[in-house]
PDB file of N, CA and C in Angstrom:
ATOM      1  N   UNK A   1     -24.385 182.616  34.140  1.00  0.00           N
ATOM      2  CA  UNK A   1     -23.003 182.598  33.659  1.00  0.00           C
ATOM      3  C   UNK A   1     -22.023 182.675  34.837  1.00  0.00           C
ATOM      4  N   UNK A   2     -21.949 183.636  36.029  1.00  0.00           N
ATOM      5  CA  UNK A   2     -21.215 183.419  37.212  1.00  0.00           C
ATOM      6  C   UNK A   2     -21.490 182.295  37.888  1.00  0.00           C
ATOM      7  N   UNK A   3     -22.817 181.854  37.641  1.00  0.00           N
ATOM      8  CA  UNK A   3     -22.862 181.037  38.699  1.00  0.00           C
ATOM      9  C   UNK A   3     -22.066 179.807  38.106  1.00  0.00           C
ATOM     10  N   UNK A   4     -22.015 179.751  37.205  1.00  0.00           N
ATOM     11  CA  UNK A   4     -21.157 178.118  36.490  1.00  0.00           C
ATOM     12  C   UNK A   4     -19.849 178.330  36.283  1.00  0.00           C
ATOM     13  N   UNK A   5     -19.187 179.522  36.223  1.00  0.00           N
ATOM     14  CA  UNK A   5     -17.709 179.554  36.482  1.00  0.00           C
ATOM     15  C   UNK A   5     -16.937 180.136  37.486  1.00  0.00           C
ATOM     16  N   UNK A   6     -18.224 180.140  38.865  1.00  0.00           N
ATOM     17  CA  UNK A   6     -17.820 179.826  40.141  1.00  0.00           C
ATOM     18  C   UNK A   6     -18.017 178.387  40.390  1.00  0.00           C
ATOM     19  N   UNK A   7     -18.810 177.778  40.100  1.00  0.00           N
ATOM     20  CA  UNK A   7     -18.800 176.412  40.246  1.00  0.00           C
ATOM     21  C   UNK A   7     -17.805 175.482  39.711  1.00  0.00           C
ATOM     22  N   UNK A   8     -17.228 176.002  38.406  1.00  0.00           N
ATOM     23  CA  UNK A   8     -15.817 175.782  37.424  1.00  0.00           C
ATOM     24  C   UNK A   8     -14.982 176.083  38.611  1.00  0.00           C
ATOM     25  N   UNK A   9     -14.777 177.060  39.227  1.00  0.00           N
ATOM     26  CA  UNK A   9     -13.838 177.900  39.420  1.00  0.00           C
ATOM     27  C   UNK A   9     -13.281 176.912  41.231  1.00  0.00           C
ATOM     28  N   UNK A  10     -14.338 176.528  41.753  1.00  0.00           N
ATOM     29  CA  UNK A  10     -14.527 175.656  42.959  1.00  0.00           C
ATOM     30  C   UNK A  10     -13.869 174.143  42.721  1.00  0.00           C
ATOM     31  N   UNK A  11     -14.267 173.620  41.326  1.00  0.00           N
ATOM     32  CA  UNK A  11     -13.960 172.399  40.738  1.00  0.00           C
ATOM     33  C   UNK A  11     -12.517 172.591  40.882  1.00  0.00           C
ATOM     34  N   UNK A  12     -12.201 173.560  40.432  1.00  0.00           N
ATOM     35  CA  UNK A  12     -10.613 173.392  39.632  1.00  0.00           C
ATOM     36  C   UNK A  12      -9.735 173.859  40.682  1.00  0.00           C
ATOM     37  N   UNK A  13     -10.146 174.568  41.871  1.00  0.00           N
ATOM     38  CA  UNK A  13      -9.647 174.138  43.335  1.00  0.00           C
ATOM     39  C   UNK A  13      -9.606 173.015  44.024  1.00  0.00           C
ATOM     40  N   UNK A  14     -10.338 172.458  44.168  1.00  0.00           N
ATOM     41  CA  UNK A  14     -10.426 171.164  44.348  1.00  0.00           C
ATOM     42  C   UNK A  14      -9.518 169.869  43.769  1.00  0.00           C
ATOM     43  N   UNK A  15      -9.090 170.605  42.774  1.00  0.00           N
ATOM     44  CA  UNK A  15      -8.269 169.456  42.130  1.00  0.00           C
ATOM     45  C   UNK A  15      -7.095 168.915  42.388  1.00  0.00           C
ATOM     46  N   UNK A  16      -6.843 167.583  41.663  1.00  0.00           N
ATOM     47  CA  UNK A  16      -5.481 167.563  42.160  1.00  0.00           C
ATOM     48  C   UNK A  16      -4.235 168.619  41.019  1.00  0.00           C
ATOM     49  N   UNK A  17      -4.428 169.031  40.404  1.00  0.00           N
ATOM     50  CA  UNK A  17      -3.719 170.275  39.459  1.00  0.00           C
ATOM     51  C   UNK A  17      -3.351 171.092  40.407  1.00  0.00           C
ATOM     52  N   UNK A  18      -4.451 171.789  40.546  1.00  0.00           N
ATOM     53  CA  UNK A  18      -4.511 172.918  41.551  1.00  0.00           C
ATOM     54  C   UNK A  18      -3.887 172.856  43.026  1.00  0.00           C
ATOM     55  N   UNK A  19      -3.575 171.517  43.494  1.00  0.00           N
ATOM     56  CA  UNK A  19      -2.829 171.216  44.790  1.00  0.00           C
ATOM     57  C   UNK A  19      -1.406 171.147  44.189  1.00  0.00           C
ATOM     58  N   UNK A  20      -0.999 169.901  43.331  1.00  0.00           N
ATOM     59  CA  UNK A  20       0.585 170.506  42.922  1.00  0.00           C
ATOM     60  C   UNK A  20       0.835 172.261  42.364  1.00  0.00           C
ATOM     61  N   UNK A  21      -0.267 173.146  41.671  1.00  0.00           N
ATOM     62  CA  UNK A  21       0.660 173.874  41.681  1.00  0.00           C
ATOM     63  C   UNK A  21       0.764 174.629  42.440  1.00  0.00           C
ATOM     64  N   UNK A  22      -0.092 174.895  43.770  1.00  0.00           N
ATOM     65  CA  UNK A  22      -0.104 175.331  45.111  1.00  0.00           C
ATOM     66  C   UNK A  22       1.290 174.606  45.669  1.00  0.00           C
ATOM     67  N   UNK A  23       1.581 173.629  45.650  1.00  0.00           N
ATOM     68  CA  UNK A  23       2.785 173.153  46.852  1.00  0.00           C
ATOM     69  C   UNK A  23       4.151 173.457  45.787  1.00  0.00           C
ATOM     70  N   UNK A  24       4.121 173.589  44.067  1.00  0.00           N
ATOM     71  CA  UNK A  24       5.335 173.677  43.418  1.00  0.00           C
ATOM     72  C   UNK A  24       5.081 175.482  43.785  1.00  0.00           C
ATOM     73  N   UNK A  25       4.624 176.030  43.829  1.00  0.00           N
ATOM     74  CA  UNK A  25       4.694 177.685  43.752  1.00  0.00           C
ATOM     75  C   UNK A  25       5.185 177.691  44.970  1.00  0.00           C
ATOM     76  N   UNK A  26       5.096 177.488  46.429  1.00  0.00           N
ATOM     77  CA  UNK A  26       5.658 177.581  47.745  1.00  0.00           C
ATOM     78  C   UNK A  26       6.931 177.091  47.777  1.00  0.00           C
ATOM     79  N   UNK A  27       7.217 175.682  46.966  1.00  0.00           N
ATOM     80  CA  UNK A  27       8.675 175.045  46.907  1.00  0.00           C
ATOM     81  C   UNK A  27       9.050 176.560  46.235  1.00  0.00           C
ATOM     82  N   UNK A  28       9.446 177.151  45.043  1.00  0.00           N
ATOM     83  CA  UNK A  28       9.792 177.869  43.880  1.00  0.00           C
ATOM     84  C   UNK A  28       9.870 179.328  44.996  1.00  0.00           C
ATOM     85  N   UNK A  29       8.674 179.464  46.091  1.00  0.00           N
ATOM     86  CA  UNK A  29       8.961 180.784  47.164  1.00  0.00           C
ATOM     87  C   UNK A  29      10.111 180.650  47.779  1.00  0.00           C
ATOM     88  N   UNK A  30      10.277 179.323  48.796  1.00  0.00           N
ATOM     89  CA  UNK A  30      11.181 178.755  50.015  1.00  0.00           C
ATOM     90  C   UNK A  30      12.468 178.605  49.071  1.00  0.00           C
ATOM     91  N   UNK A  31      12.846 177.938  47.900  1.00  0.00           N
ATOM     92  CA  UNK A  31      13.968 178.014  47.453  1.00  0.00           C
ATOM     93  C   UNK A  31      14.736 179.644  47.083  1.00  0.00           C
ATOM     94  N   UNK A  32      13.924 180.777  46.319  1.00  0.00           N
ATOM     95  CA  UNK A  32      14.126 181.930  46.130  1.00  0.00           C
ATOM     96  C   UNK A  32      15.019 182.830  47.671  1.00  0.00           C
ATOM     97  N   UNK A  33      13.845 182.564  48.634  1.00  0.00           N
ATOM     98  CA  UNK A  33      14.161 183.187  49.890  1.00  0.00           C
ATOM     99  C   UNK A  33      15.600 182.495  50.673  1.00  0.00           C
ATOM    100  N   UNK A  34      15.554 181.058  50.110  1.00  0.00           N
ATOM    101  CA  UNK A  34      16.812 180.413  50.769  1.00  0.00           C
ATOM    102  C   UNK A  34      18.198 181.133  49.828  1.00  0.00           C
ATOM    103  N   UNK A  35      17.896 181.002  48.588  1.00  0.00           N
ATOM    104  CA  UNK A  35      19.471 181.531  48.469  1.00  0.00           C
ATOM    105  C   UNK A  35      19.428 183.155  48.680  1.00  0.00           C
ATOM    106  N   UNK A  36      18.447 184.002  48.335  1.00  0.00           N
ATOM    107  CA  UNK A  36      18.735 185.251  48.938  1.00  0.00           C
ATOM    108  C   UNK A  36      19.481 185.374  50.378  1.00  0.00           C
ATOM    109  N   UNK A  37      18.651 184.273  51.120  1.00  0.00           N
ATOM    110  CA  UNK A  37      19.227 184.475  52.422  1.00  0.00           C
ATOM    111  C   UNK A  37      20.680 183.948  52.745  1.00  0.00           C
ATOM    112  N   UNK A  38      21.447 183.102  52.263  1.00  0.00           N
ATOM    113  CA  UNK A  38      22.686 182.153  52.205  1.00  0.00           C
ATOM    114  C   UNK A  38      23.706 182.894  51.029  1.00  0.00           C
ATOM    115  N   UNK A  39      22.559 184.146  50.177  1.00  0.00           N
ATOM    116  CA  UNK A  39      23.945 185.017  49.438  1.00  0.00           C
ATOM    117  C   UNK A  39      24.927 186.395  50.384  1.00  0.00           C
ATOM    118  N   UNK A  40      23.597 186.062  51.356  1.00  0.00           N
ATOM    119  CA  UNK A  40      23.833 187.283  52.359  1.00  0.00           C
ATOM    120  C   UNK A  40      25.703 186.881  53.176  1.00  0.00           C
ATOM    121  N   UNK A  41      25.187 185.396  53.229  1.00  0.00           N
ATOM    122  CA  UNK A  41      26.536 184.973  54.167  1.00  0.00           C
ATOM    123  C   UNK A  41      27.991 184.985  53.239  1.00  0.00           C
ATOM    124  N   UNK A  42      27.359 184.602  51.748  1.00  0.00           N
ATOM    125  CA  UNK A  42      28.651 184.908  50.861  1.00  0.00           C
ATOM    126  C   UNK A  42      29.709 185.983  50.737  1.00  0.00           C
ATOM    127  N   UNK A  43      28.682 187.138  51.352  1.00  0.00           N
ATOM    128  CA  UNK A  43      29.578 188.454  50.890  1.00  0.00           C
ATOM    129  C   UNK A  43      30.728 188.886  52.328  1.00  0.00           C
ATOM    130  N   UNK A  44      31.484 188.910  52.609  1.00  0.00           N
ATOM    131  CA  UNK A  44      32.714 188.822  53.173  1.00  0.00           C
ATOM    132  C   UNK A  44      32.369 190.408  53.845  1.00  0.00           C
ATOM    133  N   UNK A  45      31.891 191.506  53.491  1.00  0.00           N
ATOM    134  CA  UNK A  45      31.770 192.740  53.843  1.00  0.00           C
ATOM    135  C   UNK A  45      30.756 192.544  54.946  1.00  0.00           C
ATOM    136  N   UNK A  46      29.710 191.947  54.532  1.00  0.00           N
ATOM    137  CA  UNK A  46      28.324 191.489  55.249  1.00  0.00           C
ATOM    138  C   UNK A  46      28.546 190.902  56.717  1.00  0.00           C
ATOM    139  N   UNK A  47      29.581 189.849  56.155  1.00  0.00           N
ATOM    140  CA  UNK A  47      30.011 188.934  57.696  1.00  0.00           C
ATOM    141  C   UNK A  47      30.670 189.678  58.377  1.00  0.00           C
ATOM    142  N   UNK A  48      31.585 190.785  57.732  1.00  0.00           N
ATOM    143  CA  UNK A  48      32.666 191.453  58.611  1.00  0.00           C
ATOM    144  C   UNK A  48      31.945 192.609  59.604  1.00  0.00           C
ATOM    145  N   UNK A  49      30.477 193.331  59.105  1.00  0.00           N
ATOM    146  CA  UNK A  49      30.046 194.274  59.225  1.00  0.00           C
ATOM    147  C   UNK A  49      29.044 193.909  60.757  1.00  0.00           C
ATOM    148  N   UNK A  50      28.437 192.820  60.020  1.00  0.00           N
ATOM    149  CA  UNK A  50      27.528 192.266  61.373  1.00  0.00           C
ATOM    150  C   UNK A  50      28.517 191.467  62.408  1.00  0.00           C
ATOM    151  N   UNK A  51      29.447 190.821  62.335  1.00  0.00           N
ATOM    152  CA  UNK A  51      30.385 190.704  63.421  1.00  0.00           C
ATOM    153  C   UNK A  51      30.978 192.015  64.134  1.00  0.00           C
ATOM    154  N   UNK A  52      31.314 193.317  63.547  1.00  0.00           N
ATOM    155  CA  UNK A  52      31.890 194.179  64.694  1.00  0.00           C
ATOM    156  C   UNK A  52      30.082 194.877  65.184  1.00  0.00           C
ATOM    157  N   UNK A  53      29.148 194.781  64.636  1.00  0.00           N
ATOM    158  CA  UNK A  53      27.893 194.907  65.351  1.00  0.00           C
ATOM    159  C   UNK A  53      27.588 194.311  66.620  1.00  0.00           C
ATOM    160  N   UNK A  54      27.760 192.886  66.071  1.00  0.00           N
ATOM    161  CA  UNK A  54      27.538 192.297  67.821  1.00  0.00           C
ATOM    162  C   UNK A  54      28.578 192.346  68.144  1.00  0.00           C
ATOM    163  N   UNK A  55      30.146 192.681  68.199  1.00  0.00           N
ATOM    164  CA  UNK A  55      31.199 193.193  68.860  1.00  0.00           C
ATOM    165  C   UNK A  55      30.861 194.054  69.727  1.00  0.00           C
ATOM    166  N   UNK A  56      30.167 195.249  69.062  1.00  0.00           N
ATOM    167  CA  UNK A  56      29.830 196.809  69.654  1.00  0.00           C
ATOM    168  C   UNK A  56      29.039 196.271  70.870  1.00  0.00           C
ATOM    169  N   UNK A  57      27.715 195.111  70.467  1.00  0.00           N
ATOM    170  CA  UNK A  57      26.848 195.274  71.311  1.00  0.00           C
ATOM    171  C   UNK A  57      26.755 195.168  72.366  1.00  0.00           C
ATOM    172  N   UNK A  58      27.979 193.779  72.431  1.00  0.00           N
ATOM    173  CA  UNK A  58      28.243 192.827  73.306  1.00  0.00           C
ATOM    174  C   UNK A  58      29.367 194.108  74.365  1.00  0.00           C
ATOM    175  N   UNK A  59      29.950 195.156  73.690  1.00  0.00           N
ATOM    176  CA  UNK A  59      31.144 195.520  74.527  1.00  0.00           C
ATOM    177  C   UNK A  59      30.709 196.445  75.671  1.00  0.00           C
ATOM    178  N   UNK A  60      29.475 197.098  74.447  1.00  0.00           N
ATOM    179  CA  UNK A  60      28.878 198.456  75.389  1.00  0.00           C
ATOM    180  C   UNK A  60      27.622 198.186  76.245  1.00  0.00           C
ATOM    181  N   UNK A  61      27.468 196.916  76.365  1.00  0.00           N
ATOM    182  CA  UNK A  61      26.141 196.294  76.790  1.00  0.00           C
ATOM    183  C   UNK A  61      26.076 196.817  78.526  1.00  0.00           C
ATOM    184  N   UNK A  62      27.307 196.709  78.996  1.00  0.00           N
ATOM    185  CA  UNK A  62      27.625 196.776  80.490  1.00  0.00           C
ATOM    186  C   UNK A  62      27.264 198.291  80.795  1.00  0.00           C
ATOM    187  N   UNK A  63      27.727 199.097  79.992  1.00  0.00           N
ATOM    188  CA  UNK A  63      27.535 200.653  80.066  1.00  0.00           C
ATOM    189  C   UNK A  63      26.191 201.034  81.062  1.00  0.00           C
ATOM    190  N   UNK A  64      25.886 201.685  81.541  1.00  0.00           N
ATOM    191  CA  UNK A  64      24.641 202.235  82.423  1.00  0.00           C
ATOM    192  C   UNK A  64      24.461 203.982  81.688  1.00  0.00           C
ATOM    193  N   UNK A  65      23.884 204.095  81.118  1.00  0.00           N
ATOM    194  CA  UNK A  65      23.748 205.860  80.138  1.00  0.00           C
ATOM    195  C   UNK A  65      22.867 206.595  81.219  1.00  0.00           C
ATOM    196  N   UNK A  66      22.108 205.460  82.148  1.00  0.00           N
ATOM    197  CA  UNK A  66      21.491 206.227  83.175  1.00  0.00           C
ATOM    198  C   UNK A  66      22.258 206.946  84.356  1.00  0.00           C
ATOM    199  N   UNK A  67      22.339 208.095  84.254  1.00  0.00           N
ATOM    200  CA  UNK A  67      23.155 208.753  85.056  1.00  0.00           C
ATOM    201  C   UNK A  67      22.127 209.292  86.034  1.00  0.00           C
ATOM    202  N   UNK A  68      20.901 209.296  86.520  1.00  0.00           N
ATOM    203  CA  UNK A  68      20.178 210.347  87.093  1.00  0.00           C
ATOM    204  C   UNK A  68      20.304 209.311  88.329  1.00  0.00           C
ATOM    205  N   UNK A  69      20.458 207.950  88.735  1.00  0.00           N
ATOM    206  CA  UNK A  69      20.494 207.229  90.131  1.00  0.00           C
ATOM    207  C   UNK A  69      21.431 207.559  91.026  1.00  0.00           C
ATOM    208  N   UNK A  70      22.848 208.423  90.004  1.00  0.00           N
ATOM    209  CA  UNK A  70      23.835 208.924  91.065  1.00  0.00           C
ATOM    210  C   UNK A  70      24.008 210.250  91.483  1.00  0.00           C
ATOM    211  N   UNK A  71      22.496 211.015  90.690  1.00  0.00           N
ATOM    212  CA  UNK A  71      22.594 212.562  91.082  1.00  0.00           C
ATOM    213  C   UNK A  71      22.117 212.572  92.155  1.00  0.00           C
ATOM    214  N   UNK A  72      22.323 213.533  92.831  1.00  0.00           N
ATOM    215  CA  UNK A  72      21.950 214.040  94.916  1.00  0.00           C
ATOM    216  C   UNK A  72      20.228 214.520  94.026  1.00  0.00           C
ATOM    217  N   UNK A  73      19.477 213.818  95.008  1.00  0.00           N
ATOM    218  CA  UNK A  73      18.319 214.221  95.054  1.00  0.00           C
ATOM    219  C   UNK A  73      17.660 215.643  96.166  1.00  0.00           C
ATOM    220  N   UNK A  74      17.478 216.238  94.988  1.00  0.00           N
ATOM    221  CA  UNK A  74      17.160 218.337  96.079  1.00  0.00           C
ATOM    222  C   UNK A  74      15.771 217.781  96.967  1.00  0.00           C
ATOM    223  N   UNK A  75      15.963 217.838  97.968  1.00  0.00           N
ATOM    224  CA  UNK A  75      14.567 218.005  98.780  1.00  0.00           C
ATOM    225  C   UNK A  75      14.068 219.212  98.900  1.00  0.00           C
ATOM    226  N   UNK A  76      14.844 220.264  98.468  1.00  0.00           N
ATOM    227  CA  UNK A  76      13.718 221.544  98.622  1.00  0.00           C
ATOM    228  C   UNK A  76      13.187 221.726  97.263  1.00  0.00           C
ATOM    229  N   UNK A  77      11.930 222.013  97.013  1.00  0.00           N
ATOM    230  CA  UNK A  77      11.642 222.280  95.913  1.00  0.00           C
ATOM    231  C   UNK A  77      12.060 224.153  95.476  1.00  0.00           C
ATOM    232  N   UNK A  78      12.054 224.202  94.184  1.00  0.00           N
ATOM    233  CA  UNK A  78      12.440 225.173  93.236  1.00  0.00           C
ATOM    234  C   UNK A  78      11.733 226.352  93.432  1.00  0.00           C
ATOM    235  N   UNK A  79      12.081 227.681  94.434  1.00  0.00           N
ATOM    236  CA  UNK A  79      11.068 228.429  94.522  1.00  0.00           C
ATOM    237  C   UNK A  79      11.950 229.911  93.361  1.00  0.00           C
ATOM    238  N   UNK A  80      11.398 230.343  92.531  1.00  0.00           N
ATOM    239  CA  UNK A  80      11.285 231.572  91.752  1.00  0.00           C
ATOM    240  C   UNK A  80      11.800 232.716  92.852  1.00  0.00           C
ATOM    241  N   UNK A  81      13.156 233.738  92.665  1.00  0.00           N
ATOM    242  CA  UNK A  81      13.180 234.586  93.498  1.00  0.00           C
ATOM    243  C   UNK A  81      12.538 235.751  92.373  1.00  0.00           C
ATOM    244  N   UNK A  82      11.585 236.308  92.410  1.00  0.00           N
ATOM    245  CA  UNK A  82      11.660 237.265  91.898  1.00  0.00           C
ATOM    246  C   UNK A  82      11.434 237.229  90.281  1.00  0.00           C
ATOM    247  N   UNK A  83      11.501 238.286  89.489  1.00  0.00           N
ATOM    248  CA  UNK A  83      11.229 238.630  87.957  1.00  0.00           C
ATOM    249  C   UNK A  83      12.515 238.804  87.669  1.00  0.00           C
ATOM    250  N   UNK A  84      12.932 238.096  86.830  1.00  0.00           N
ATOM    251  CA  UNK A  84      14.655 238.865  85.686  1.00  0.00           C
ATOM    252  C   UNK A  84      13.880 240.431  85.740  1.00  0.00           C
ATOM    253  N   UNK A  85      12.768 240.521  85.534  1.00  0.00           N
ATOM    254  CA  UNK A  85      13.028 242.176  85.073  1.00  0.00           C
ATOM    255  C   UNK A  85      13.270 243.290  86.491  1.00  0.00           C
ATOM    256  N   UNK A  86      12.964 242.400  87.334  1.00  0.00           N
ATOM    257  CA  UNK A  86      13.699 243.283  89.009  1.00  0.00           C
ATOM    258  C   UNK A  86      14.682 243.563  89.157  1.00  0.00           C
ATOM    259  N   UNK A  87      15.722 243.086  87.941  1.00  0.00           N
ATOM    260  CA  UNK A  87      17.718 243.088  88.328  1.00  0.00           C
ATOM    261  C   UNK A  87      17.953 244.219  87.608  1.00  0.00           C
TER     262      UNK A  87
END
Protein backbone atom coordinates (compact mmCIF):
# COMPACT_ATOMS: atom_id res chain seq x y z
CA UNK A 1 0.00 0.00 0.00
CA UNK A 2 2.98 2.69 0.59
CA UNK A 3 4.72 1.45 -1.86
CA UNK A 4 1.98 2.43 -4.65
CA UNK A 5 1.13 5.78 -3.25
CA UNK A 6 4.69 6.66 -3.19
CA UNK A 7 4.87 5.67 -6.60
CA UNK A 8 1.32 7.77 -7.08
CA UNK A 9 2.83 10.26 -5.10
CA UNK A 10 6.29 10.49 -7.55
CA UNK A 11 3.82 10.37 -10.67
CA UNK A 12 1.92 13.32 -9.64
CA UNK A 13 5.26 15.26 -9.12
CA UNK A 14 6.28 14.71 -12.14
CA UNK A 15 3.48 16.15 -13.73
CA UNK A 16 2.65 18.80 -15.64
CA UNK A 17 -0.27 19.84 -12.79
CA UNK A 18 2.10 19.70 -10.27
CA UNK A 19 4.67 22.15 -12.17
CA UNK A 20 1.92 24.92 -12.79
CA UNK A 21 0.90 24.74 -9.36
CA UNK A 22 4.48 24.95 -8.10
CA UNK A 23 5.26 28.15 -10.40
CA UNK A 24 1.31 29.70 -9.69
CA UNK A 25 2.02 29.27 -5.71
CA UNK A 26 5.60 31.26 -6.06
CA UNK A 27 3.84 33.88 -8.56
CA UNK A 28 0.79 34.22 -5.57
CA UNK A 29 4.33 34.36 -2.85
CA UNK A 30 6.37 37.21 -5.06
CA UNK A 31 3.11 39.20 -5.67
CA UNK A 32 2.02 39.08 -1.68
CA UNK A 33 5.69 40.15 -0.65
CA UNK A 34 5.68 42.88 -3.49
CA UNK A 35 2.81 44.85 -2.26
CA UNK A 36 3.67 44.35 1.43
CA UNK A 37 6.84 45.74 0.45
CA UNK A 38 5.58 48.96 -1.88
CA UNK A 39 2.74 49.50 1.13
CA UNK A 40 5.70 50.22 3.22
CA UNK A 41 6.59 53.26 0.79
CA UNK A 42 2.84 54.41 0.90
CA UNK A 43 2.82 55.39 4.43
CA UNK A 44 4.19 59.03 4.64
CA UNK A 45 5.31 58.39 8.52
CA UNK A 46 7.52 55.42 7.21
CA UNK A 47 9.28 57.64 4.50
CA UNK A 48 9.58 60.50 6.94
CA UNK A 49 11.03 58.20 9.74
CA UNK A 50 13.66 56.30 7.63
CA UNK A 51 14.78 59.57 5.93
CA UNK A 52 15.79 61.44 9.31
CA UNK A 53 17.54 57.78 10.03
CA UNK A 54 19.86 58.03 7.28
CA UNK A 55 19.93 61.86 8.08
CA UNK A 56 21.26 60.84 11.66
CA UNK A 57 23.57 58.37 10.05
CA UNK A 58 24.98 60.19 7.47
CA UNK A 59 25.53 63.37 10.07
CA UNK A 60 27.13 61.49 12.96
CA UNK A 61 29.09 59.17 10.74
CA UNK A 62 32.27 61.60 10.99
CA UNK A 63 32.10 61.49 14.89
CA UNK A 64 35.24 59.37 16.35
CA UNK A 65 33.48 57.98 20.11
CA UNK A 66 37.02 56.63 20.31
CA UNK A 67 38.53 58.79 22.71
CA UNK A 68 41.37 56.50 24.20
CA UNK A 69 44.04 57.55 20.91
CA UNK A 70 44.13 61.05 22.52
CA UNK A 71 44.68 59.95 26.16
CA UNK A 72 48.63 60.38 27.41
CA UNK A 73 49.74 56.93 27.61
CA UNK A 74 51.27 56.18 31.66
CA UNK A 75 54.54 54.39 31.19
CA UNK A 76 54.81 53.61 34.74
CA UNK A 77 52.80 50.91 35.65
CA UNK A 78 50.17 51.03 38.69
CA UNK A 79 51.96 50.12 41.88
CA UNK A 80 49.41 49.67 45.18
CA UNK A 81 50.75 52.03 48.07
CA UNK A 82 49.76 50.20 50.85
CA UNK A 83 46.16 48.76 52.45
CA UNK A 84 43.08 51.46 52.79
CA UNK A 85 43.10 49.81 56.15
CA UNK A 86 46.77 51.53 57.01
CA UNK A 87 45.03 55.22 56.83
Amino acid sequence: LVKGLSDRFDEYERSKVFDAKRVLEEEMVNERNAKEFYREFDDPYVVARDAAIADAVIVTSSIDDDDDDTAPIDSQPHEPRGSPRDT
